[in-house]
Every structure is written in C-alpha cells, then in structure tokens.
N, C-alpha and C. Protein backbone atom coordinates (compact mmCIF):
# COMPACT_ATOMS: atom_id res chain seq x y z
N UNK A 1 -39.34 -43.40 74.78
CA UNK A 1 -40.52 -43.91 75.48
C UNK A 1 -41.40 -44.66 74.50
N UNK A 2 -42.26 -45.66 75.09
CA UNK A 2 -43.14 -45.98 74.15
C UNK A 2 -44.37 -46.50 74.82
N UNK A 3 -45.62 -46.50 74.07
CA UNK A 3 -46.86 -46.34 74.72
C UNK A 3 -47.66 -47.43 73.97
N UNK A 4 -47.78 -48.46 75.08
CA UNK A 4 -48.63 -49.46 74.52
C UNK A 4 -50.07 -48.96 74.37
N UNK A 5 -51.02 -49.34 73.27
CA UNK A 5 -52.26 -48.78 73.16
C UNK A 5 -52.88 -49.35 72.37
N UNK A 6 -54.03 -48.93 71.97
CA UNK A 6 -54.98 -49.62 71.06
C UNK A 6 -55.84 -47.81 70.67
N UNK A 7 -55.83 -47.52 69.15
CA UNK A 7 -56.08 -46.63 68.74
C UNK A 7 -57.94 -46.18 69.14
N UNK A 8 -58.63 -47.19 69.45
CA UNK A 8 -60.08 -47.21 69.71
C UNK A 8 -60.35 -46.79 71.17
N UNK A 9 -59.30 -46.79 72.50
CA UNK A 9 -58.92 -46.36 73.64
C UNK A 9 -59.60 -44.85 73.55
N UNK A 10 -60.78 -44.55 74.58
CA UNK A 10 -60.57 -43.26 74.87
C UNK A 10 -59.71 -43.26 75.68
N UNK A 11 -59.40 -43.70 76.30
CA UNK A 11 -57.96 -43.41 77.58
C UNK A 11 -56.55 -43.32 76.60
N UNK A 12 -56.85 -43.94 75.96
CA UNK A 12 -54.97 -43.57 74.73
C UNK A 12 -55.20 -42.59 74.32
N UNK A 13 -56.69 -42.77 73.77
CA UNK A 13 -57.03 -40.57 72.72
C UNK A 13 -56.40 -39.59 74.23
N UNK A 14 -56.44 -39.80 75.14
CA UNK A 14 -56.18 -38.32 75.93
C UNK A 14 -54.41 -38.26 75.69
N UNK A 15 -54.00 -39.36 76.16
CA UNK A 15 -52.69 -39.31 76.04
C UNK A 15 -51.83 -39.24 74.81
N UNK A 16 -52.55 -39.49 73.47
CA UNK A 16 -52.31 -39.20 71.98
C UNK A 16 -52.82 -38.32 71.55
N UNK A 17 -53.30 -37.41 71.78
CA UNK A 17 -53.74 -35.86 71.94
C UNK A 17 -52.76 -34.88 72.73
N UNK A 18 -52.21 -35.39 74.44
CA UNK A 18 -51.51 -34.24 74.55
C UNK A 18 -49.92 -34.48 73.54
N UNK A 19 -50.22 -35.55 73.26
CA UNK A 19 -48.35 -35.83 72.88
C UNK A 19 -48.58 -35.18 71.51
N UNK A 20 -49.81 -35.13 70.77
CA UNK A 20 -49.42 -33.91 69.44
C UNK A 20 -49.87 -33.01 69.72
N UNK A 21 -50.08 -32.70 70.70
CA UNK A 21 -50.67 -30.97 71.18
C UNK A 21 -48.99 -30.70 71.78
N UNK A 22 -48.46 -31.34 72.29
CA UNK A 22 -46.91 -30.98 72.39
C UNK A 22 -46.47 -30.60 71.11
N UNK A 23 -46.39 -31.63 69.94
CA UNK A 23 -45.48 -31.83 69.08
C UNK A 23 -44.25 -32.51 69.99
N UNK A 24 -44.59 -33.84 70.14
CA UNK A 24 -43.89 -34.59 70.49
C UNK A 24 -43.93 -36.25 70.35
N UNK A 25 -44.49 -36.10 68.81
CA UNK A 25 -44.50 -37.43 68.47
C UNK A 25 -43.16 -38.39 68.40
N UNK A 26 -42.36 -37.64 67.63
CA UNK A 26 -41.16 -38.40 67.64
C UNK A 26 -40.78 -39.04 69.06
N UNK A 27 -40.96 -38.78 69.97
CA UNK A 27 -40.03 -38.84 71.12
C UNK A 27 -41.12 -39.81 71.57
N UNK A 28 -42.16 -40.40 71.69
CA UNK A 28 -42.59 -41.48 72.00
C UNK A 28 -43.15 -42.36 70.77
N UNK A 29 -42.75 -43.91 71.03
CA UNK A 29 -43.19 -44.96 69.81
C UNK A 29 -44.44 -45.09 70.17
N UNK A 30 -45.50 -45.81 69.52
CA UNK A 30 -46.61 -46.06 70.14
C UNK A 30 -46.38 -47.81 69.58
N UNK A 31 -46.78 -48.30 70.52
CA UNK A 31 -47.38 -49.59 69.84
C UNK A 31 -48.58 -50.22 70.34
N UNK A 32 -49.16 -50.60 68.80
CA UNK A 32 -51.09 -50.95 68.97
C UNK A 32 -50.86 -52.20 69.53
N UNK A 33 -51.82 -52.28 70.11
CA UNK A 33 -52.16 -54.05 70.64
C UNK A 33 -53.70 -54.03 70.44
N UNK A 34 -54.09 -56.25 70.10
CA UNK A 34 -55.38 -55.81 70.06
C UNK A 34 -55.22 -56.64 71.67
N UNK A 35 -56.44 -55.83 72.37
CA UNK A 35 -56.98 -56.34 73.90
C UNK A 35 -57.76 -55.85 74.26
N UNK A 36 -58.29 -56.32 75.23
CA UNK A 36 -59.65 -56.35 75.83
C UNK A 36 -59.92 -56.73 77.39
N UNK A 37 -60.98 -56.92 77.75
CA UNK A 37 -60.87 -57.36 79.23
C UNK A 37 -60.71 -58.68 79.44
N UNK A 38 -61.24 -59.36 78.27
CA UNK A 38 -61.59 -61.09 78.05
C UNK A 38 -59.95 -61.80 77.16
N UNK A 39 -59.25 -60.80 77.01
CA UNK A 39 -58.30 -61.62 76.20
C UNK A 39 -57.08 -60.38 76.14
N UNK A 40 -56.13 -60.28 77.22
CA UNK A 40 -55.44 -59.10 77.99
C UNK A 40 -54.15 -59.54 76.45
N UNK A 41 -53.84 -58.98 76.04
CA UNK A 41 -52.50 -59.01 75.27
C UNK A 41 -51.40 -59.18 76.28
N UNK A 42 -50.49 -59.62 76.50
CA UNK A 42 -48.82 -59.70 76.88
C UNK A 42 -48.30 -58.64 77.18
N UNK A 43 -47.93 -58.07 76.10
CA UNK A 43 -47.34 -56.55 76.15
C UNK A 43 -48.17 -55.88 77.51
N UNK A 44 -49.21 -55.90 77.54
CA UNK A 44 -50.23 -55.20 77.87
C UNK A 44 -50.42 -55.52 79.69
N UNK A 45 -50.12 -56.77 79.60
CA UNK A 45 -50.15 -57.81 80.82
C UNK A 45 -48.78 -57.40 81.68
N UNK A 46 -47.72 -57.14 81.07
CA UNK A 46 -46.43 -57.39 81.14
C UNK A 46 -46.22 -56.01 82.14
N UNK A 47 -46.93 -54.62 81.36
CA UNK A 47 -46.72 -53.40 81.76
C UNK A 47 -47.14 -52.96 82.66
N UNK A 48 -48.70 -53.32 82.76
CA UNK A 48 -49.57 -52.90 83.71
C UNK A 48 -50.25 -54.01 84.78
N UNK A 49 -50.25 -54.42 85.34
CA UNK A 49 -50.54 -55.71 86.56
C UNK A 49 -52.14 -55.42 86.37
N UNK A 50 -52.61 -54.74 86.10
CA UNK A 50 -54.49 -54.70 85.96
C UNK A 50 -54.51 -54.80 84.41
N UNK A 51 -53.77 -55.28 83.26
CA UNK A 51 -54.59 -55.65 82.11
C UNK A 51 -54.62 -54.19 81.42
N UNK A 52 -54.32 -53.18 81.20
CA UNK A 52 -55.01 -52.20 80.80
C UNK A 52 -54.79 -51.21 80.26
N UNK A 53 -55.00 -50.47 79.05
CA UNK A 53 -54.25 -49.51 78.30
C UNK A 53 -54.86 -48.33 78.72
N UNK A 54 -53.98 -47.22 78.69
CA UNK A 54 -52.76 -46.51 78.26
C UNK A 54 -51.42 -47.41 79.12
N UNK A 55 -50.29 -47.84 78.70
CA UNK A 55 -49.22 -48.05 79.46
C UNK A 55 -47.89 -46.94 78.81
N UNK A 56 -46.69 -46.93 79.71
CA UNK A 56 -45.84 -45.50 79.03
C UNK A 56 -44.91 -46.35 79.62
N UNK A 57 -44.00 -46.96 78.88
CA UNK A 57 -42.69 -47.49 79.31
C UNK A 57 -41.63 -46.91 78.84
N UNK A 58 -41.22 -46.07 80.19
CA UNK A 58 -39.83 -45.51 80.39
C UNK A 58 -38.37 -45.50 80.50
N UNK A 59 -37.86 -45.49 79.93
CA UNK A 59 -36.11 -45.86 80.20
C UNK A 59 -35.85 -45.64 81.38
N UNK A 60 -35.72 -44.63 81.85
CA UNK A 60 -35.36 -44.24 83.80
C UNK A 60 -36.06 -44.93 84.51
N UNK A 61 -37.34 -46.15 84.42
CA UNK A 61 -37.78 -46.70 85.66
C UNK A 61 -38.84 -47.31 85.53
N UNK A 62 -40.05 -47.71 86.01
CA UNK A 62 -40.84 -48.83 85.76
C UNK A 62 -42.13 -48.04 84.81
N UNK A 63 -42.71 -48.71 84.00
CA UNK A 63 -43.99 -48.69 83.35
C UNK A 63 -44.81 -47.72 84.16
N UNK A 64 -45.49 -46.57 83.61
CA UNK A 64 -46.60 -46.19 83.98
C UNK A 64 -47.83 -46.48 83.36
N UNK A 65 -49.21 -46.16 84.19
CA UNK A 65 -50.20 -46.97 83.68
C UNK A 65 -51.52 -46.08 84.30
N UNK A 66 -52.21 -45.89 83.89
CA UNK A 66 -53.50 -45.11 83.92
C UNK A 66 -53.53 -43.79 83.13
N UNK A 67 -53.96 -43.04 82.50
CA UNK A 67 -54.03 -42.17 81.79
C UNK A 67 -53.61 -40.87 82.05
N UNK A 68 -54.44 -40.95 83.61
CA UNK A 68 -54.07 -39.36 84.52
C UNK A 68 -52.82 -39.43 85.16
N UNK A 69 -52.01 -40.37 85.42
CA UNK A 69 -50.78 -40.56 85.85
C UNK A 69 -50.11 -40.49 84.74
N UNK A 70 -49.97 -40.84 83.60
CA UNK A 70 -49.48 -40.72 82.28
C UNK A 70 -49.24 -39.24 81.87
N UNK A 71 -50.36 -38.66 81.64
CA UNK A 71 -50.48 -36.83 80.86
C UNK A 71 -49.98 -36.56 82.25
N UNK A 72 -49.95 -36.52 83.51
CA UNK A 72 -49.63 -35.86 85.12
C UNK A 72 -47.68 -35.81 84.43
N UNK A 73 -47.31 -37.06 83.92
CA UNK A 73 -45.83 -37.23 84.11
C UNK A 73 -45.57 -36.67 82.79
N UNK A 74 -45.96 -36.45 81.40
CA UNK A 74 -45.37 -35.94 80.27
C UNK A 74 -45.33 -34.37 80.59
N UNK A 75 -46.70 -34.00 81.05
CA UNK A 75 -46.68 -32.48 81.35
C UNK A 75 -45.27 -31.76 81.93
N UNK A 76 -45.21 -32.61 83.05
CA UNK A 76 -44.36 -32.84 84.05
C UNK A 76 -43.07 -32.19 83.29
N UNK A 77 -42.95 -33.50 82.70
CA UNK A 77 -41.38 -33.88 81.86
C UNK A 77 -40.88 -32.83 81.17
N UNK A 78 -42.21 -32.20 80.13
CA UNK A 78 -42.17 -31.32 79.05
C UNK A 78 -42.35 -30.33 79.28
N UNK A 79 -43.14 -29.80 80.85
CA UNK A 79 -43.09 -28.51 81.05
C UNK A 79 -44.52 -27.82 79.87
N UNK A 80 -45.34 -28.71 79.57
CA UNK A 80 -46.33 -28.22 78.85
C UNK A 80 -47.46 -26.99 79.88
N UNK A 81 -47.58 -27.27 81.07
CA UNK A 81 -48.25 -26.12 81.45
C UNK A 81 -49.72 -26.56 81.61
N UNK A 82 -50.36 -28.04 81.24
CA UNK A 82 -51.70 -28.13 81.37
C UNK A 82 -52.00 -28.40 82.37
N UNK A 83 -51.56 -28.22 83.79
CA UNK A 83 -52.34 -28.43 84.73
C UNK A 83 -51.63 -27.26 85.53
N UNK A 84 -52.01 -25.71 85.42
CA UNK A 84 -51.73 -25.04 85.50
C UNK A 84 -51.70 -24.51 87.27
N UNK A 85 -51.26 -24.50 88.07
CA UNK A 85 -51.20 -24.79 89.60
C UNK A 85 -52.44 -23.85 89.84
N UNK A 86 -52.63 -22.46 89.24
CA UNK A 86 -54.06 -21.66 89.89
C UNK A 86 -55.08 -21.92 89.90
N UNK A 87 -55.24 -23.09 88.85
CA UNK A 87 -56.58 -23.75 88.38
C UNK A 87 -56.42 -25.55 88.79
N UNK A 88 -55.26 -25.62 89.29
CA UNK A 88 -55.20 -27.58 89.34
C UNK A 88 -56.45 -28.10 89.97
N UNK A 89 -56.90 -27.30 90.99
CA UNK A 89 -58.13 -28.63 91.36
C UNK A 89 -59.39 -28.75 90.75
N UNK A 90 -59.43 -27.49 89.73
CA UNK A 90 -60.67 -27.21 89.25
C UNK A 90 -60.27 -27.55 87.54
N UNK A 91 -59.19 -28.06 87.24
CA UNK A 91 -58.83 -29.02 85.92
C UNK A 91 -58.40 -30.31 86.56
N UNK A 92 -58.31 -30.60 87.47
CA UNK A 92 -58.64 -32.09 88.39
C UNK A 92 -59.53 -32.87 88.36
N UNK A 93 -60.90 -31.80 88.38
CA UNK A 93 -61.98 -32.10 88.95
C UNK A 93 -62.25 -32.27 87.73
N UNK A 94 -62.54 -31.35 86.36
CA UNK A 94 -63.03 -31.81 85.38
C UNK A 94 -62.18 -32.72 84.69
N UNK A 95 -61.55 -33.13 84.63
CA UNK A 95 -61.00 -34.40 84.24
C UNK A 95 -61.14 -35.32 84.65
N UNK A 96 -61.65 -35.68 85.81
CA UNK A 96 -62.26 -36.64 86.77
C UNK A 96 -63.58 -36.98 85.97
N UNK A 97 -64.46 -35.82 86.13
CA UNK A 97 -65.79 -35.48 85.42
C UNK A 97 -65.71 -36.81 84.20
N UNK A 98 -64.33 -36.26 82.86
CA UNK A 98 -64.59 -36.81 82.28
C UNK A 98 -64.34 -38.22 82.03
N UNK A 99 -63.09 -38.40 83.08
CA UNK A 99 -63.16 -40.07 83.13
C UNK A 99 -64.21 -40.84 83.52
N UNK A 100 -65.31 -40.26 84.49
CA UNK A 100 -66.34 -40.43 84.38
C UNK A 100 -66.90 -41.00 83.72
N UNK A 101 -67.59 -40.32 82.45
CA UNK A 101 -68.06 -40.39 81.98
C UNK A 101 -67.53 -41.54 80.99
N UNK A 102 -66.31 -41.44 80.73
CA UNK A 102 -65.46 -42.40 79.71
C UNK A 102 -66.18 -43.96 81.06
N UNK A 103 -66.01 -44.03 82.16
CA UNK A 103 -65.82 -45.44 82.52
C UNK A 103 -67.41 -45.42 81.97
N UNK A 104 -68.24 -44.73 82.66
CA UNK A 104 -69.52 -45.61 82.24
C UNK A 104 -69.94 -45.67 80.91
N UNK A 105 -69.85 -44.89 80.08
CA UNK A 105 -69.86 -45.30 78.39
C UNK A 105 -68.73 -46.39 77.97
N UNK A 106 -67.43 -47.35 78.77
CA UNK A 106 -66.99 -47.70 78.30
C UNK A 106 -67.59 -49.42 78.92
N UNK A 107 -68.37 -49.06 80.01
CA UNK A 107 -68.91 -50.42 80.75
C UNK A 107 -70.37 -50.69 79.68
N UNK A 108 -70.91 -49.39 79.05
CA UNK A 108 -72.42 -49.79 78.49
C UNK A 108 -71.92 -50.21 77.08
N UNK A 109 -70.45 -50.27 76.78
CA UNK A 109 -70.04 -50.74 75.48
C UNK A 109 -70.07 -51.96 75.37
N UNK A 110 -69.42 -52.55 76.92
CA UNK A 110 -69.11 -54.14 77.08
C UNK A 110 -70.29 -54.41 77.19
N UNK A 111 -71.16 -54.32 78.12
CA UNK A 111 -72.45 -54.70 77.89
C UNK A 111 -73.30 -55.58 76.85
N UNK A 112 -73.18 -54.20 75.89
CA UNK A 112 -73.70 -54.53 74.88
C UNK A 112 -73.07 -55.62 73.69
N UNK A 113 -71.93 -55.43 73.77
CA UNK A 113 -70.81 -56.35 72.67
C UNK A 113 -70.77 -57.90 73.22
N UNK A 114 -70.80 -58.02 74.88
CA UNK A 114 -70.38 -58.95 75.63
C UNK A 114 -71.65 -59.52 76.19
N UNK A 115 -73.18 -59.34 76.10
CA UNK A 115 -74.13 -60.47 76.42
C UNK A 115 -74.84 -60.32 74.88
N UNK A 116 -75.77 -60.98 75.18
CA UNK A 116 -76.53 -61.44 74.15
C UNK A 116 -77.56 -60.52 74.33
N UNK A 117 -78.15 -60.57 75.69
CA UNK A 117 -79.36 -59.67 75.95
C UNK A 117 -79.03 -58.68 76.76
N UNK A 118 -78.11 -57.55 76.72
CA UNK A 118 -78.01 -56.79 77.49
C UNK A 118 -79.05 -56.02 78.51
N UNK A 119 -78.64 -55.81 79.52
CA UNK A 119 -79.50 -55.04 80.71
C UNK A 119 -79.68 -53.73 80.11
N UNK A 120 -81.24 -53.56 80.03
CA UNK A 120 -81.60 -52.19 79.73
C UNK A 120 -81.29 -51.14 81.11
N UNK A 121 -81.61 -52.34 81.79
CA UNK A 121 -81.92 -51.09 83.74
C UNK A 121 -80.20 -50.99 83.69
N UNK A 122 -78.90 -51.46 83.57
CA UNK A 122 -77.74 -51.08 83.42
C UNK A 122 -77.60 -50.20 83.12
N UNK A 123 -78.07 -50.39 81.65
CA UNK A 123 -77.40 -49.24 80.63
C UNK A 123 -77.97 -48.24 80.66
N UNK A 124 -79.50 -47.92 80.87
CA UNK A 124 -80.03 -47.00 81.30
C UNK A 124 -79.09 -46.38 82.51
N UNK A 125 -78.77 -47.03 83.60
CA UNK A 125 -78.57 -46.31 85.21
C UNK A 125 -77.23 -45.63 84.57
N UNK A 126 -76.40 -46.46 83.70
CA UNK A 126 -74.92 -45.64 83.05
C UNK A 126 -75.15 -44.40 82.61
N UNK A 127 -76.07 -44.75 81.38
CA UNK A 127 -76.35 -43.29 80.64
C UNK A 127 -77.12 -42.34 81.40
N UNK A 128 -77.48 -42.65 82.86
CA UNK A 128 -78.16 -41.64 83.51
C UNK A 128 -76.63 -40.71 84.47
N UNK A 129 -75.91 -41.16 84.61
CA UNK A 129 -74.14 -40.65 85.08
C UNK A 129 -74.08 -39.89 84.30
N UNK A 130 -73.78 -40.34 82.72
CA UNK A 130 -73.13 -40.19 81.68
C UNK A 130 -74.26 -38.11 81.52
N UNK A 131 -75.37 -38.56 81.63
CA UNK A 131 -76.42 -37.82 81.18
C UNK A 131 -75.88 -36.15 82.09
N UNK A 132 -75.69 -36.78 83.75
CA UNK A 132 -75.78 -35.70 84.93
C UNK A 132 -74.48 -35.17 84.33
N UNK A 133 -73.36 -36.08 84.27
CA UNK A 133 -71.55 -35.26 84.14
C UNK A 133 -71.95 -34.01 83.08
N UNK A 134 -72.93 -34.64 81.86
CA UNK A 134 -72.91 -33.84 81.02
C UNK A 134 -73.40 -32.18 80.97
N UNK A 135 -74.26 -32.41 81.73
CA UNK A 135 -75.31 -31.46 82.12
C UNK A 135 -74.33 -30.51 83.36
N UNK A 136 -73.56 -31.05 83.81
CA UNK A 136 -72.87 -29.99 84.82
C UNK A 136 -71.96 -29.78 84.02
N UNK A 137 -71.28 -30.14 83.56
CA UNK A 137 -70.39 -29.32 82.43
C UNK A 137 -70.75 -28.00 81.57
N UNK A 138 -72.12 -28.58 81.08
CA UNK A 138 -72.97 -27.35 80.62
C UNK A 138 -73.17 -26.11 81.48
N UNK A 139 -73.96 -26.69 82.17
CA UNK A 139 -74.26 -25.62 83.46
C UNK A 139 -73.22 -25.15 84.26
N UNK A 140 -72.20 -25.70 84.88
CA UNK A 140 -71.04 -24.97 85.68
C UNK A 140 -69.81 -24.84 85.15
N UNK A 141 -69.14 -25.74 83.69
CA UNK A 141 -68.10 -26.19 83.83
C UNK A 141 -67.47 -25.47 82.38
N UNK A 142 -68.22 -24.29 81.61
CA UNK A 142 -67.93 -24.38 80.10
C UNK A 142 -66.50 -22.99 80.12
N UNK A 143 -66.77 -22.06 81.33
CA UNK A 143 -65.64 -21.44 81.39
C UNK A 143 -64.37 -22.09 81.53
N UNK A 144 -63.96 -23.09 82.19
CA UNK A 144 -63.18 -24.06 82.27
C UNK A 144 -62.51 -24.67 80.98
N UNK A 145 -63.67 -24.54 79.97
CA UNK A 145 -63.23 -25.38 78.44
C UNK A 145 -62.67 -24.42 77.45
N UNK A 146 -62.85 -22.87 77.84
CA UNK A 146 -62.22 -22.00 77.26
C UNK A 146 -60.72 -21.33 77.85
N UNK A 147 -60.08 -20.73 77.57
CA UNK A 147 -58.89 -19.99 77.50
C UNK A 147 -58.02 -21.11 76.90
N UNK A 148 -56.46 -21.06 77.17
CA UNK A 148 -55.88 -21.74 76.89
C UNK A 148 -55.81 -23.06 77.65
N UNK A 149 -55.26 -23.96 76.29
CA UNK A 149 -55.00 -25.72 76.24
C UNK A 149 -55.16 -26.07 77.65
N UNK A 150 -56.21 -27.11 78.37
CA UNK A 150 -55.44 -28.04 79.60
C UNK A 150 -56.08 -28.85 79.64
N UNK A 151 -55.40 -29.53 80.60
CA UNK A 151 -55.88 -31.35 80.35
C UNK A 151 -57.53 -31.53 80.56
N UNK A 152 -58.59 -30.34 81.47
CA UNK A 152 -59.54 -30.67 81.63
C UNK A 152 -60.39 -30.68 80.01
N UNK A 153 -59.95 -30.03 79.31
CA UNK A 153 -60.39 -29.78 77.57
C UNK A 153 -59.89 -30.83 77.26
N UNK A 154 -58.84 -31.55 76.81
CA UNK A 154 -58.16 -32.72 76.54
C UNK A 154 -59.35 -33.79 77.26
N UNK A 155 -59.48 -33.83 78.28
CA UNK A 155 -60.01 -34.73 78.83
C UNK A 155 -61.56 -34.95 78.01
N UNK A 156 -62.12 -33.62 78.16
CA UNK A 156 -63.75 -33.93 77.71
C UNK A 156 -63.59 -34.26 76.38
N UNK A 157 -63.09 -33.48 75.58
CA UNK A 157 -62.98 -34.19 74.15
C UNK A 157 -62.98 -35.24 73.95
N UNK A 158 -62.03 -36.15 74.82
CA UNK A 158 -61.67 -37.21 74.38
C UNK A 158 -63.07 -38.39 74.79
N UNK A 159 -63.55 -37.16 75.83
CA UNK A 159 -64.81 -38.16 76.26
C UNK A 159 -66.34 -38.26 74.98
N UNK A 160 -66.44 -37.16 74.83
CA UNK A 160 -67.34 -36.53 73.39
C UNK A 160 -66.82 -37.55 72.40
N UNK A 161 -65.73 -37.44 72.18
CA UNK A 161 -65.52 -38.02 70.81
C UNK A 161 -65.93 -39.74 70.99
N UNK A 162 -65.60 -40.32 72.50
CA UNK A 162 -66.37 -41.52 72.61
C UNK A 162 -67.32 -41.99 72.65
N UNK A 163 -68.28 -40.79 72.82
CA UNK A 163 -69.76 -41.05 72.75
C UNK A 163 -70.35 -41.23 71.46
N UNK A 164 -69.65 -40.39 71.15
CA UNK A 164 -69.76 -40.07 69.38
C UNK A 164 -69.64 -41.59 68.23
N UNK A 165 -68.75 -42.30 68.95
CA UNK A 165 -68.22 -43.56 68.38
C UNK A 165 -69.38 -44.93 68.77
N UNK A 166 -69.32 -44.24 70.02
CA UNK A 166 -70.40 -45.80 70.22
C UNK A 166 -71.93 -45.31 70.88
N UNK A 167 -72.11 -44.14 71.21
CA UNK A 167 -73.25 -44.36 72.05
C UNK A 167 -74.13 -42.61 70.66
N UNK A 168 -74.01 -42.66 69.82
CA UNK A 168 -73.96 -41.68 69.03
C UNK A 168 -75.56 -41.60 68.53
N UNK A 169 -76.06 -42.53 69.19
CA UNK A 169 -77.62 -43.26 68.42
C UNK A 169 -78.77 -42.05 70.19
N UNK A 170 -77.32 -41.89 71.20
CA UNK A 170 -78.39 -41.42 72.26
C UNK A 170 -78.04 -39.98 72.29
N UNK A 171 -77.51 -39.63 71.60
CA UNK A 171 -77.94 -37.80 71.02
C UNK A 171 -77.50 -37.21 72.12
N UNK A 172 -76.35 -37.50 72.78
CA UNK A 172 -75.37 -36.54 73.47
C UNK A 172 -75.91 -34.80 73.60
N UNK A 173 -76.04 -34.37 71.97
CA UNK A 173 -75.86 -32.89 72.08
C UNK A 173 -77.17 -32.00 72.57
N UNK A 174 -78.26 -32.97 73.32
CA UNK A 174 -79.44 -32.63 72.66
C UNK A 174 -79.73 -31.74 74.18
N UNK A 175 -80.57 -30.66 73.89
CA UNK A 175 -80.16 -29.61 75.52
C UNK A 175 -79.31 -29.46 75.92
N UNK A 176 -78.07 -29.03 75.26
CA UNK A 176 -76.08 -29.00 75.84
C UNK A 176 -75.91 -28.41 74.40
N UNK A 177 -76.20 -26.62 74.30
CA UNK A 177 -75.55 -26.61 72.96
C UNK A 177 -74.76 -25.29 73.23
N UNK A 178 -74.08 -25.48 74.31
CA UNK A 178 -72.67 -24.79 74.11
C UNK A 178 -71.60 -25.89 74.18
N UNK A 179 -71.62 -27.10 74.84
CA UNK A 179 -71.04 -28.06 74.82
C UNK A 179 -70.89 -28.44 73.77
N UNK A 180 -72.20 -28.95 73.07
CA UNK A 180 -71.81 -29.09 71.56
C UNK A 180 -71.23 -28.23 70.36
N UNK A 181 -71.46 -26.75 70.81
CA UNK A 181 -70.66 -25.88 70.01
C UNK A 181 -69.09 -25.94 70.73
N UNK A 182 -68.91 -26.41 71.66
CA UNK A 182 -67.37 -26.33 72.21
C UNK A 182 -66.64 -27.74 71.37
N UNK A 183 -67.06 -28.76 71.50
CA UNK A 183 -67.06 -29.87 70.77
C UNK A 183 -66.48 -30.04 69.65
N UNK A 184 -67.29 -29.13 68.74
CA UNK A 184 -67.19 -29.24 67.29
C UNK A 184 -66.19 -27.92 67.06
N UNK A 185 -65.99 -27.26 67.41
CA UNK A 185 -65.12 -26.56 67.38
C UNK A 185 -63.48 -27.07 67.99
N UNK A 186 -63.57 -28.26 68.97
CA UNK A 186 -62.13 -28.96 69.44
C UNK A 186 -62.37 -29.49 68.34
N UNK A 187 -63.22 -30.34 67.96
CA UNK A 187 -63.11 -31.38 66.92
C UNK A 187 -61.98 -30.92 65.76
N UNK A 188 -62.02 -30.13 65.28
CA UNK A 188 -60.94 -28.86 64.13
C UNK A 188 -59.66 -29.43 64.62
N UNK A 189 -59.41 -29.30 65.96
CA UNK A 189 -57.75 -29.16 66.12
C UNK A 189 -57.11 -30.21 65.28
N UNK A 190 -56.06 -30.06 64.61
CA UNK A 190 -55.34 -31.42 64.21
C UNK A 190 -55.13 -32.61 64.99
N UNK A 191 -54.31 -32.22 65.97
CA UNK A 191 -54.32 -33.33 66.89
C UNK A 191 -55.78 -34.50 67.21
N UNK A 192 -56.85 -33.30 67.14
CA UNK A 192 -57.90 -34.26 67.26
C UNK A 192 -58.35 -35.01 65.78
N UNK A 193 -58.21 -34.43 64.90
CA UNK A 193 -58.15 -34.86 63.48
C UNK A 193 -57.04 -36.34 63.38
N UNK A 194 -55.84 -36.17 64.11
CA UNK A 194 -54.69 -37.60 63.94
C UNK A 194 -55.11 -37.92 64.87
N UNK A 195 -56.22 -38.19 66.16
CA UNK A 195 -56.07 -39.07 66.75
C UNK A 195 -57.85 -40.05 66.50
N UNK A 196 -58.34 -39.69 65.67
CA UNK A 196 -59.81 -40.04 65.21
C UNK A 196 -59.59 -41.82 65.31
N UNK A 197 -60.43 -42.44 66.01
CA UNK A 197 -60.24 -43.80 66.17
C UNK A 197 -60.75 -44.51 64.88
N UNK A 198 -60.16 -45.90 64.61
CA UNK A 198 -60.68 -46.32 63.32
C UNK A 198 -62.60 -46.70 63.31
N UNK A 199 -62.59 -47.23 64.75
CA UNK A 199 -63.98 -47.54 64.66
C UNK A 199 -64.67 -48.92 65.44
C-alpha cells in the first residue's frame, strides 16, 4: 500500500500514528507531496477526485481517501481493535469532535497564509467551534481518552498537536487542564514523537 501525504497534514498525523501504533510501517510506503488547495499536486489529483490528502492506494481496488475511511479500513484489515463495537458510536462521535476541530483550525490557517488582511469576525467565529469542541471534551469526553488505544485518542491528539503548530499563540490549554495533562502525556508515545510535523 502506499499513502500519498504531506507530513504537515493533521489528517495524515491520524493515519501515520495508527500505522506506528500498529507497527506497521513496513507494509505501507508513504509518499510526501507538496499541495495545497491553490496548487493540487497530480499524485494527489489522480487519487482523490476532491484534491486532498490522506489518499491509501491499494492493490485489491480503487484509492481510498478521507482519513476516517482510511484508519475505518486499516483497523479493519489489521484487526487492531480501535473502534471497539461497545464503544463505536461514542469513539465515532469523538472523532468527529476532533475532525472538527482539525477543519476549523485548518480553514483559520488558510485564512491567514491566503489574504493579506484576514477576517478577524472569521477567525474569531472558527476559534469559537474550535473553543466549544474543546471544552466538551473536558467536561464530558476525558473518560473516553483513557483506557486502552482508539481512534477517538488518535483522533484528538492529532487535533492538539495542530493547534499546537499553528494556532499555539491562542493558548489552547488555558481552563482544560486535564486535557492538557492528557495531551502531554500522549505527546510521550513514540509514534507521536515519529510523526511530529516539520513545521
């Protein structure tokens, strides 16, 4: 298999996280592309008909493409166990939560990179999403982030660690400090250590 991506992807970090939380690097290639929304790479174009990374091109059959359809089919494959059937809608749901949160921190990125004068009332209304997901996680969602490995933990991490990268100036941890003690404590795992974006 091999997985078109771009290492700066929170949507690749989820899916390059469960594949070394498997130990199953060997068995998929990765290859980086640079792309964007304004300038789609080939590879990238070729796999996915919307432009867009994570892609997983399979020998048995056509390209997959979105992230949660991606970790849905390795789990699958590998029998890893993270979407555990007693808990699926309630590691559904927080994984939802955190794509969430990934789209609108990944729209207040373009924003900012992509006008000159970015919309404060935007980026404000984003980081006000970004603000609520967080806060229910805190408040309803932290039993969920404990016991063993599943994709809804995979998921928030990967969302934390994006905030961390670009929006790191609006103090994520600030009133959320079991979240942030859950955080920094995923932060440790190796996997999250090899999948640290360049920047």
């Amino acid at each position: 298999m091999q997985l078109v991506m771009s290492p700066n992807s929170p949507y690749v970090r989820k899916v390059r996280l469960l594949i070394r939380e498997a130990g199953r690097e060997a068995e998929v290639e990765e290859i980086a592309v640079a792309t964007n929304a304004y300038d789609i790479h080939p590879e990238v174009a070729a796999a996915n008909p919307l432009g867009r990374i994570p892609a997983l091109l399979c020998p048995e059959g056509p390209a997959l493409y979105d992230s949660r359809v991606i970790t849905r089919y390795l789990d699958a494959k590998w029998g890893l166990g993270l979407y555990p059937e007693p808990r699926l809608w309630e590691i559904l749901t927080l994984e939802a939560t955190a794509e969430g949160i990934l789209d609108s921190a990944v729209t207040m990125a373009y924003e900012v990179r992509m006008k000159d004068v970015p919309s404060e009332k935007w980026l404000d209304a984003q980081w006000h999403k970004i603000a609520g997901a967080l806060d229910a996680i805190e408040s309803r969602w932290m039993s969920h982030l404990a016991g063993p490995l599943n994709m809804g933990q995979i998921a928030v991490a990967s969302a934390l660690g994006y905030l961390d990268l670009r929006h790191d100036a609006r103090t994520w941890r600030e009133g959320r400090p079991e979240l942030a003690a859950w955080a920094a404590r995923f932060a440790e795992r190796p996997a999250m250590q090899a999948t640290l974006p360049p920047g």
